[in-house]
Protein backbone atom coordinates (compact mmCIF):
# COMPACT_ATOMS: atom_id res chain seq x y z
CA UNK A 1 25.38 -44.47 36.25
CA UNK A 2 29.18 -43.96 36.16
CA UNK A 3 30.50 -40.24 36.29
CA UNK A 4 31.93 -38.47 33.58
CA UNK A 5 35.53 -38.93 32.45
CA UNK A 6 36.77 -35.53 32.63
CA UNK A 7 39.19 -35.15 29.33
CA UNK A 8 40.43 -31.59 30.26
CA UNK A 9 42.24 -32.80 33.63
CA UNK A 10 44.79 -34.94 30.97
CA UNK A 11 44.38 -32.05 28.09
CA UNK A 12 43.07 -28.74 28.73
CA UNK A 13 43.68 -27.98 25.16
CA UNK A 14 41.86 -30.16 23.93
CA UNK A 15 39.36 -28.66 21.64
CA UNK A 16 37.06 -31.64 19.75
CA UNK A 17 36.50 -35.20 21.37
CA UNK A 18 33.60 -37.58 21.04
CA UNK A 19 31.94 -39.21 23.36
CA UNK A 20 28.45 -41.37 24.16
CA UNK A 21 24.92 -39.70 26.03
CA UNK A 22 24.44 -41.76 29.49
CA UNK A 23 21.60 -39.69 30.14
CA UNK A 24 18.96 -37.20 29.48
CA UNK A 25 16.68 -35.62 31.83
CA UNK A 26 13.95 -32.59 31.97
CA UNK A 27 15.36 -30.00 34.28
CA UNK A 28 12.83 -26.90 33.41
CA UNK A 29 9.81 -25.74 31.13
CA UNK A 30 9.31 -22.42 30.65
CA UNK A 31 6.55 -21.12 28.44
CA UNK A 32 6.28 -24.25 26.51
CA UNK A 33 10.00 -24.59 26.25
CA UNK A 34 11.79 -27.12 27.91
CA UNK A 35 15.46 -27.06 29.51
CA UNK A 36 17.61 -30.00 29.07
CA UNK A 37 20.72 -31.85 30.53
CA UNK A 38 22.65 -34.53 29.09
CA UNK A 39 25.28 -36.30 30.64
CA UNK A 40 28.39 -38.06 28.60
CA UNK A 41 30.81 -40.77 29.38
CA UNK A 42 33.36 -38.85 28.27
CA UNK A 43 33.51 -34.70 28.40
CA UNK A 44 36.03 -32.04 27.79
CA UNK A 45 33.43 -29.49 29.23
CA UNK A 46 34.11 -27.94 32.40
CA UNK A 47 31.42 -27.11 34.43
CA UNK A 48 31.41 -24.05 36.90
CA UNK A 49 33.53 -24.58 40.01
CA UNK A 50 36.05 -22.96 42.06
CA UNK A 51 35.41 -19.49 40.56
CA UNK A 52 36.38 -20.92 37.00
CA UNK A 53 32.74 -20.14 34.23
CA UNK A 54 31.59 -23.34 32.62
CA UNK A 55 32.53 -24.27 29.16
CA UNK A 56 30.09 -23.75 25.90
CA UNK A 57 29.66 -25.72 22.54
CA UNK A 58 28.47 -27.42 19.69
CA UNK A 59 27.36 -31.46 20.43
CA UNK A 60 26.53 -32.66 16.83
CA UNK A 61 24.95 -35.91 16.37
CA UNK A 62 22.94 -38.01 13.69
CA UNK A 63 19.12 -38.61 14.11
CA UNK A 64 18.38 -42.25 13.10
CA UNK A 65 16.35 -40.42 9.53
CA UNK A 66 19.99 -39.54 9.06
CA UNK A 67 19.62 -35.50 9.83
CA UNK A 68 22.73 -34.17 11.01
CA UNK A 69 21.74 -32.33 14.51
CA UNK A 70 23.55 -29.67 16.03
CA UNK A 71 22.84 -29.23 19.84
CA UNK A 72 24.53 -25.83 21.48
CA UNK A 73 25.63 -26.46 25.18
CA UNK A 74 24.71 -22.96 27.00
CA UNK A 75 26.32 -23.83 30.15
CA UNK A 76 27.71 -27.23 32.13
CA UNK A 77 27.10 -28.27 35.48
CA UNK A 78 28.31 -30.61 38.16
CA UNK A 79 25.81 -31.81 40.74
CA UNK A 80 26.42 -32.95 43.97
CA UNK A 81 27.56 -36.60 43.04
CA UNK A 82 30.36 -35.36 40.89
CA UNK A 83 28.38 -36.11 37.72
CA UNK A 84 28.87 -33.52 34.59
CA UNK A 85 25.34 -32.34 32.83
CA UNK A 86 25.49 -30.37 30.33
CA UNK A 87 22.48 -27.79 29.72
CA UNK A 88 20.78 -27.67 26.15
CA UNK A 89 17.32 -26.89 24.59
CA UNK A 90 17.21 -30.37 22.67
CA UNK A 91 17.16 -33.22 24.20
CA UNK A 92 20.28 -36.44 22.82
CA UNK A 93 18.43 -39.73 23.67
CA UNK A 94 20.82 -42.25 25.91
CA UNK A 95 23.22 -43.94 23.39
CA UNK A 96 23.78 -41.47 20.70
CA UNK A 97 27.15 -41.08 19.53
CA UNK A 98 28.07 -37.08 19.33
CA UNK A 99 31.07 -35.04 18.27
CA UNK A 100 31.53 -32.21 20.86
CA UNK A 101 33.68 -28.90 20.05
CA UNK A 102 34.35 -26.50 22.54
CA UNK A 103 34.25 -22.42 22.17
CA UNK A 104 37.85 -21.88 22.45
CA UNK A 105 38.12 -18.80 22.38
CA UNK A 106 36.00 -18.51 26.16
CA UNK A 107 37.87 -21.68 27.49
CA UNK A 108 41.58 -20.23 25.94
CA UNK A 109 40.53 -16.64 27.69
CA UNK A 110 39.27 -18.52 30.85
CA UNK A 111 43.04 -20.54 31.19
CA UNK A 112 44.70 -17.24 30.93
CA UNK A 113 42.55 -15.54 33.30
CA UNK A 114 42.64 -18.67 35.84
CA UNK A 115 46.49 -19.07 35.49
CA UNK A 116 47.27 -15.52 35.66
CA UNK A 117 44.88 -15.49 39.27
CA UNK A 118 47.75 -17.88 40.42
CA UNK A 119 50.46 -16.45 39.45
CA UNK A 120 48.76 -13.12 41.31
CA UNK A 121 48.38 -14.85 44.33
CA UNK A 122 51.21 -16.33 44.56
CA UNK A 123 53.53 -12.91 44.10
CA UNK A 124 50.96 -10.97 46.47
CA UNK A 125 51.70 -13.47 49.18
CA UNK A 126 55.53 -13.51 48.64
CA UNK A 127 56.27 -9.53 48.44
CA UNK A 128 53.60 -9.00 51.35
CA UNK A 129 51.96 -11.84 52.73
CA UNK A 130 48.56 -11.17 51.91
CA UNK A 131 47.02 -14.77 51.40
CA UNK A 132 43.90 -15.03 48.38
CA UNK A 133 40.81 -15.72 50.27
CA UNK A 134 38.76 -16.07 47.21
CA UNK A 135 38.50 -15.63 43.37
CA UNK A 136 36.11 -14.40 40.98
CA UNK A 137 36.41 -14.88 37.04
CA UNK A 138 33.87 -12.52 35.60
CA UNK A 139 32.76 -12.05 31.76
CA UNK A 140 35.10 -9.06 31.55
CA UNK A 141 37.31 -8.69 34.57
CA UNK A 142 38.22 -11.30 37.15
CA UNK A 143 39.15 -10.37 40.82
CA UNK A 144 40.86 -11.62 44.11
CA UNK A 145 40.22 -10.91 47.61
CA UNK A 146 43.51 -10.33 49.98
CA UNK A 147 43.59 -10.67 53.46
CA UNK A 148 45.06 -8.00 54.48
CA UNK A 149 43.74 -4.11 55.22
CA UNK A 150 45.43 -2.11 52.25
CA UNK A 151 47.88 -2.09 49.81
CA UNK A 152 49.93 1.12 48.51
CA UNK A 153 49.71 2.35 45.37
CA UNK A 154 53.83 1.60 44.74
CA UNK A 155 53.04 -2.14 46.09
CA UNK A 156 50.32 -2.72 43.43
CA UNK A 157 52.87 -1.30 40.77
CA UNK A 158 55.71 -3.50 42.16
CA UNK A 159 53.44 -6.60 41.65
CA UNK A 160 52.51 -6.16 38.11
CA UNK A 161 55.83 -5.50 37.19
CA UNK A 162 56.79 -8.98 39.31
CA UNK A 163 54.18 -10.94 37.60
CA UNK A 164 54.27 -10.10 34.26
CA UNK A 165 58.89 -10.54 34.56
CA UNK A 166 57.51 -13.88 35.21
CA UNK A 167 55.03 -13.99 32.30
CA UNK A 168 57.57 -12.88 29.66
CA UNK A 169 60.23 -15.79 31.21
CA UNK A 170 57.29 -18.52 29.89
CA UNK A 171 57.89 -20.48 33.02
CA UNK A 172 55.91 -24.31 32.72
CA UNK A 173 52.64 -24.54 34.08
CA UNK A 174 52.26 -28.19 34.93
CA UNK A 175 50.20 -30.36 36.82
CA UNK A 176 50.33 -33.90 38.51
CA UNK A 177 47.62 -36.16 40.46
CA UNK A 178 48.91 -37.31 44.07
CA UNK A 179 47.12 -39.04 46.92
CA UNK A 180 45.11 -36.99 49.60
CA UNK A 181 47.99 -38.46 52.19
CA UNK A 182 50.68 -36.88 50.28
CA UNK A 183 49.03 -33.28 49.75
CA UNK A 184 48.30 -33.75 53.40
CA UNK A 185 52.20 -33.57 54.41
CA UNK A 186 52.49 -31.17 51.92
CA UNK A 187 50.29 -28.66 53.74
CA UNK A 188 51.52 -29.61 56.60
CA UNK A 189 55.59 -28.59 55.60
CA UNK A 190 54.20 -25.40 54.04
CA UNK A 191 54.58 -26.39 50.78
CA UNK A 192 50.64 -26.35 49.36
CA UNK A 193 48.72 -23.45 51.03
CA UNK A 194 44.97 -25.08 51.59
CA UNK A 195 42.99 -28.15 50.02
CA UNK A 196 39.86 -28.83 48.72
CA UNK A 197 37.39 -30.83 51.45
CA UNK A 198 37.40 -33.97 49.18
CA UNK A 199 38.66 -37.35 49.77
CA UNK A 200 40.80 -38.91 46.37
CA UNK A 201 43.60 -37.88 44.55
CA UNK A 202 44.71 -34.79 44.38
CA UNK A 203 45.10 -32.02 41.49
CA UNK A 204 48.52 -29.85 42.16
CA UNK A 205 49.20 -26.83 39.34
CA UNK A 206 53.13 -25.69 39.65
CA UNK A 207 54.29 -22.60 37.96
CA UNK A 208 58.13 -23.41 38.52
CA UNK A 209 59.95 -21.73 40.92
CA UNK A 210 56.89 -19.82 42.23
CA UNK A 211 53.65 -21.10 43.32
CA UNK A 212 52.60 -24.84 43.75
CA UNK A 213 48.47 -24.89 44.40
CA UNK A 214 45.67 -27.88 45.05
CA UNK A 215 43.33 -27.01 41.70
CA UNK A 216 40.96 -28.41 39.55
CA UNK A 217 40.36 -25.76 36.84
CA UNK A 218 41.47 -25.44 33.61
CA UNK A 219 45.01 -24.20 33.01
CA UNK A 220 47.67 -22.96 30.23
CA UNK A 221 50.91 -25.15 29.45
CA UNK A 222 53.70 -21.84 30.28
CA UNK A 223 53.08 -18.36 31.90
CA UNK A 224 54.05 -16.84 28.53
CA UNK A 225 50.33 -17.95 27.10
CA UNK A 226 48.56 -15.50 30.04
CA UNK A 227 49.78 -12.83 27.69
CA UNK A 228 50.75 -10.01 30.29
CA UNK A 229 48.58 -9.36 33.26
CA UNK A 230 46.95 -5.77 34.43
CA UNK A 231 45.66 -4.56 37.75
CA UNK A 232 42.49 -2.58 37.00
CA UNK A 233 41.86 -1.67 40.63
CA UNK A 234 41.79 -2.15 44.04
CA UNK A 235 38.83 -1.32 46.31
CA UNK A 236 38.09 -2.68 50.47
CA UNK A 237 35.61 -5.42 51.06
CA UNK A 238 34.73 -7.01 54.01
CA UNK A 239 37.25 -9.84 53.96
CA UNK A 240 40.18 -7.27 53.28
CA UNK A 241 41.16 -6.06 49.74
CA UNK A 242 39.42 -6.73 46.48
CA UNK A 243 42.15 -6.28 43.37
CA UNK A 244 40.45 -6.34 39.73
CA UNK A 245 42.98 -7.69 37.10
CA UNK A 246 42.79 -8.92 33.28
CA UNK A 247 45.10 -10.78 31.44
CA UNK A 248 46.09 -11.80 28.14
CA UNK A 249 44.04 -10.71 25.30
CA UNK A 250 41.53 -9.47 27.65
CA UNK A 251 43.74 -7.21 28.67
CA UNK A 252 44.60 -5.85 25.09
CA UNK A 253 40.78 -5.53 24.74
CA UNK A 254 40.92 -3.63 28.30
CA UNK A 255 43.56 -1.22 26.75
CA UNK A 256 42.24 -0.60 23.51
CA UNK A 257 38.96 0.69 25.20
CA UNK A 258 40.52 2.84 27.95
CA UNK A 259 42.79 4.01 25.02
CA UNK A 260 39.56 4.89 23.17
CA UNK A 261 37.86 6.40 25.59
CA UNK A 262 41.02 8.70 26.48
CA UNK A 263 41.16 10.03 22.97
CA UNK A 264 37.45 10.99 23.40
CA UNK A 265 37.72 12.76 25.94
CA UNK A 266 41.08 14.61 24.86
CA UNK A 267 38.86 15.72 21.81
CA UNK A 268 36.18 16.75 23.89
CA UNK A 269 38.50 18.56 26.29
CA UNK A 270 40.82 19.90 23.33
CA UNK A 271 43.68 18.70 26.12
CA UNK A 272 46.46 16.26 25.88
CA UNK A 273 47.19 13.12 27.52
CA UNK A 274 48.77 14.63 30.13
CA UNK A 275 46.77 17.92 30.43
CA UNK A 276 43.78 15.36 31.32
CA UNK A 277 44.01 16.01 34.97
CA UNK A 278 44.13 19.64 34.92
CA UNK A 279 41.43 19.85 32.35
CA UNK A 280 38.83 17.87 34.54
CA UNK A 281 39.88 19.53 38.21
CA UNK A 282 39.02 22.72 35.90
CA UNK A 283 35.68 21.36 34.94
CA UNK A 284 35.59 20.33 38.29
CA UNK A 285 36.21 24.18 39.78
CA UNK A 286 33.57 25.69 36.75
CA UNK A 287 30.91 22.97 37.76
CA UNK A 288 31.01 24.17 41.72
CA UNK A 289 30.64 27.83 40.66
CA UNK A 290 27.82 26.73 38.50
CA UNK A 291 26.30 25.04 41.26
CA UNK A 292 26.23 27.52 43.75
CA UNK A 293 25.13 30.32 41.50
CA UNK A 294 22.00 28.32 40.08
CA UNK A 295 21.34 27.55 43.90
CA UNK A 296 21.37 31.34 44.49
CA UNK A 297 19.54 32.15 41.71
CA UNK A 298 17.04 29.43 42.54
CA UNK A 299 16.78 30.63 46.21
CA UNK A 300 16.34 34.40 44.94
CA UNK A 301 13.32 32.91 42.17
CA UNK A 302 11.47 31.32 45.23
CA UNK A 303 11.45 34.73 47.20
CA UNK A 304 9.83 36.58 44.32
CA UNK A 305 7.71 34.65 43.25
CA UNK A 306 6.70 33.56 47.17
CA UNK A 307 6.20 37.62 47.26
CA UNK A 308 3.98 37.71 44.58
CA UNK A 309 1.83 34.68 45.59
CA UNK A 310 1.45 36.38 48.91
CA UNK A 311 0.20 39.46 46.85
CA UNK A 312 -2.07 37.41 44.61
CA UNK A 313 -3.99 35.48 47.68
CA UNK A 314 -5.81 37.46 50.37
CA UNK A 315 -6.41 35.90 53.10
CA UNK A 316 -10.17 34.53 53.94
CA UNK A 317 -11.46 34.08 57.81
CA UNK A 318 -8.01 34.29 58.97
CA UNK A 319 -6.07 32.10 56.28
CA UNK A 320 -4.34 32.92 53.16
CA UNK A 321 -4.37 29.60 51.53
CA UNK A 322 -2.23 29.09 48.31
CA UNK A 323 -2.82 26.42 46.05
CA UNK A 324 -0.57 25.67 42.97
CA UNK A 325 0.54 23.26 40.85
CA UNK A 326 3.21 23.55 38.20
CA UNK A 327 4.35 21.25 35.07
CA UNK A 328 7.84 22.47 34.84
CA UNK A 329 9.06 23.17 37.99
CA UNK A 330 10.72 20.42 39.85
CA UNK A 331 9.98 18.93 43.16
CA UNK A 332 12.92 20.72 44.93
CA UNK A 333 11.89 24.00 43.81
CA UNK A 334 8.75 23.95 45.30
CA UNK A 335 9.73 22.69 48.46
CA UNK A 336 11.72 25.74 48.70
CA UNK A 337 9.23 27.90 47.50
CA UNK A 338 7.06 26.53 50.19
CA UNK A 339 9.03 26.88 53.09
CA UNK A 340 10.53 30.63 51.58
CA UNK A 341 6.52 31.43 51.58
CA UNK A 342 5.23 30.42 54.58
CA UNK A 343 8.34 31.88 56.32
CA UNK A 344 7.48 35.31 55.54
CA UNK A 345 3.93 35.90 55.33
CA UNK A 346 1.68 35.01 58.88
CA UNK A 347 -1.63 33.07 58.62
CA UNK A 348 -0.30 31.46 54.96
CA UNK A 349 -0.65 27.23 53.95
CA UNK A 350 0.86 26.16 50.99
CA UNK A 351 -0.65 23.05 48.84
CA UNK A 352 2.09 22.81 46.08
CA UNK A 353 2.46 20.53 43.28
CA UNK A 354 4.81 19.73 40.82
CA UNK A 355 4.01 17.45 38.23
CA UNK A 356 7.40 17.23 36.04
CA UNK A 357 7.73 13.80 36.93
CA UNK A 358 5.29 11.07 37.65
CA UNK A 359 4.30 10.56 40.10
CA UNK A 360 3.82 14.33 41.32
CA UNK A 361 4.89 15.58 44.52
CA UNK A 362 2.54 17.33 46.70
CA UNK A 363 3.99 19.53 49.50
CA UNK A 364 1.94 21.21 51.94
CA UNK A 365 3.34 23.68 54.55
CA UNK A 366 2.43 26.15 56.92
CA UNK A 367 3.49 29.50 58.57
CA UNK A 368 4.69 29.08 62.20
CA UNK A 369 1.14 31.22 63.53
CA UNK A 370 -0.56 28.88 62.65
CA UNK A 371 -1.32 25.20 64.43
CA UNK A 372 -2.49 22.16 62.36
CA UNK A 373 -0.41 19.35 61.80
CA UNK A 374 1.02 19.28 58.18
CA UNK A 375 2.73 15.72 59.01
CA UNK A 376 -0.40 14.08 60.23
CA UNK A 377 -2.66 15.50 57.60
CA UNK A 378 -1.06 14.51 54.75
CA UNK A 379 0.00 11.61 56.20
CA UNK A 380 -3.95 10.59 56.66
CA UNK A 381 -5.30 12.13 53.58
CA UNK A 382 -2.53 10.07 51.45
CA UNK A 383 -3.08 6.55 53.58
CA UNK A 384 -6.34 6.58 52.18
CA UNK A 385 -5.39 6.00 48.79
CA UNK A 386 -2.89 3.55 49.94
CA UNK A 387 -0.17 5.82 49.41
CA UNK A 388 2.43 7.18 51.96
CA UNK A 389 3.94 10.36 53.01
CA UNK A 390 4.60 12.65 55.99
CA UNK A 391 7.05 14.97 57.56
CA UNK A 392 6.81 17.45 60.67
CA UNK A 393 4.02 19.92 61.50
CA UNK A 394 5.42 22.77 59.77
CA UNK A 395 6.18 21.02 56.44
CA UNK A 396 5.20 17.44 54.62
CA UNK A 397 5.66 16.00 51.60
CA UNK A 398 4.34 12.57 49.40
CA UNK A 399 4.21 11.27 45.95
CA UNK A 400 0.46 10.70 43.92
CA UNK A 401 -0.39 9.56 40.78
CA UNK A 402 -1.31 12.56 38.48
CA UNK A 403 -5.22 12.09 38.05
CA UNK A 404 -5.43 12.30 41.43
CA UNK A 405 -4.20 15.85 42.13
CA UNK A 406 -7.55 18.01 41.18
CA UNK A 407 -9.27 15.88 44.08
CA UNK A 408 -6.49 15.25 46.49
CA UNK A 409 -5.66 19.41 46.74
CA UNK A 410 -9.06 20.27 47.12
CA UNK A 411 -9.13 17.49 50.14
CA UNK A 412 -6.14 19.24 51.70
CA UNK A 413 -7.81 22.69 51.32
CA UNK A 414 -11.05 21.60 52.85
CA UNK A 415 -9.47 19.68 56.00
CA UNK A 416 -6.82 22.99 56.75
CA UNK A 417 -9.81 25.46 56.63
CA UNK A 418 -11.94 23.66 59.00
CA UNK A 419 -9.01 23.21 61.00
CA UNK A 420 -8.18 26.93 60.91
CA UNK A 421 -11.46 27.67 61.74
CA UNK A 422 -13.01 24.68 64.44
């Protein structure tokens, strides 16, 4: 079977075509469904490659009763013999005649995004000689990794301003097919900066008078289509620096909802714009206070109420045991509690629950008189139920499911008062 011919290398506006099925095959079945690709002698769909999304659709077609058919193409692939399939949920037999139309508005938003990665690169490595080592084009925001190990804050500005100069001058964006020889001895004089491992001709993409590139994706005709271009953000990775950027009306839509999102928080803040910042370091300052009083109030709460439990439990052949569970204290709180209790009152174990979440936490501590193993008995009672737990001799914690408590504390109880005892 001959490959596809690829329309969009020759027109990557190109928006309707027609073309003939070659072939049809089963790729998956899932719950009685099955997964199809088709292949065409002629597409306009480009399938995912070089960090460029595939292209989606409409193929319509006639059955031979004469019904007009309408088959959506949910993504396009290239295997490994350069062949194009694209992936449907109803199958074309080999010979129909269809008329394809792309989604435009994904492929148009896709050209700006891929051109305006370029353009990117190309500026980043001339202002600072930080080469791309690798591209991303994601549903909402498309990224580039630099190698290099930082870039200032008044760099990243000076770039954007650089690249979009040369988006508003509408500089062509053309392309031309040479031999592998000839890109060759362009990478070797420094004029192409890496090539695909491929043997054949050769796609080049020049944005005039600024970046010339080996590329088979999808691009627009002048910079002045990517629209404007803005850096989002700029994090480390392992290769160097990852920079997040959007362009054209992607970036519009990236505006509109930061824009959005400002004004609700303005009105929530009753703050400006520019009183932003000191509104939120003074949330900030409030929330820290906040903090640390509810942590004092929370440690002051566990030594009254370990006071009182003290109080409540006498102590039997050497042991005051305490036993509680509690629906609406959390599994912090009575780890404090715990360790507050058995700090201050000899001869005193603690089984504590909580059971605000599922599945509870059990914690079970002792006071320092005392010498059984907290970490190895919990440990063991837990294990068989196939759960896990543990921690060290004076204190231990693990998770249960809830109709298990009843039983599981009264274990616990039984096994530290023979051990208290023996």
């Amino acid at each position: 079977m001959s490959r596809s011919e690829r329309l969009y290398y020759s027109d990557a506006f190109l928006k309707t075509f027609t073309a003939t099925v070659t072939d049809v095959r089963e790729l998956a079945r899932t719950e009685g469904e099955s997964i199809w690709q088709i292949a065409l002698d002629r597409t306009a769909f480009y399938p995912t490659s070089g960090g460029q999304p595939f292209d989606t659709g409409i193929l319509r077609a006639t059955s031979r009763g004469g019904a007009a058919l309408e088959v959506p193409v949910e993504s396009v692939e290239e295997d490994e013999n350069g062949e194009v399939w694209h992936i449907v949920r109803k199958p074309l037999a080999a010979g129909t005649h269809v008329e394809a139309e792309i989604a435009w508005d994904r492929r148009f938003d896709h050209m700006q995004q891929h051109t305006g990665q370029h353009l990117l690169s190309a500026v980043f490595l001339d202002q600072i000689q930080a080469p791309t080592v690798s591209f991303h084009l994601g549903d909402t925001v498309s990224t580039i990794d630099l190698a290099t190990a930082s870039i200032a804050l008044h760099t990243l500005q000076r770039v954007e301003r650089l690249v979009n100069q040369i988006i508003a001058e509408d500089r062509p964006v053309t392309f031309r097919d040479i031999p592998r020889a000839e890109a060759e001895s362009m990478l070797a004089a420094g004029h192409l900066r890496k090539l695909p491992d491929r043997d054949g001709a050769i796609r080049i993409i020049e944005i005039a008078d600024c970046d010339r590139n080996a590329c088979g994706g999808t691009h627009v005709r002048s910079t002045g289509q990517i629209g404007g271009l803005l850096l989002r953000s700029v994090e480390k990775v392992s290769r160097g620096v990852r920079v997040e950027f959007v362009c054209g009306l992607r970036a519009v839509q990236t505006a509109r909802a930061d824009a959005t999102t400002l004004a609700q928080l303005t009105a929530a803040l009753s703050a400006g714009p520019a009183e932003m910042h000191a509104a939120v370091e003074r949330l900030k300052a409030e929330a820290k206070t906040l903090t640390k009083e509810r942590q004092r109030m929370r440690e002051e709460l566990a030594d009254y109420q370990a006071s009182r439990l003290a109080v409540e439990v006498q102590i039997e052949n050497g042991l005051r045991l305490v036993d509680r569970c509690w629906k609406d204290r959390d599994r912090d709180y009575i780890r404090l509690l715990a360790s507050r209790l058995t700090a201050a009152v000899p001869g005193t174990a603690a089984i504590l629950c909580s059971e605000e979440t599922t599945p509870a936490r059990i914690i079970l501590a002792r006071s320092l008189d005392l010498r059984f193993n907290c970490g190895t008995i919990l440990r063991d009672a837990l294990a068989e139920h196939g759960l896990r737990g543990g921690g060290s001799p004076d204190l231990a914690q693990g998770d249960i499911p809830a109709e298990l408590v009843p039983a599981f504390r009264a274990t616990l109880a039984r096994i530290i008062r023979q051990q208290v005892t023996r």
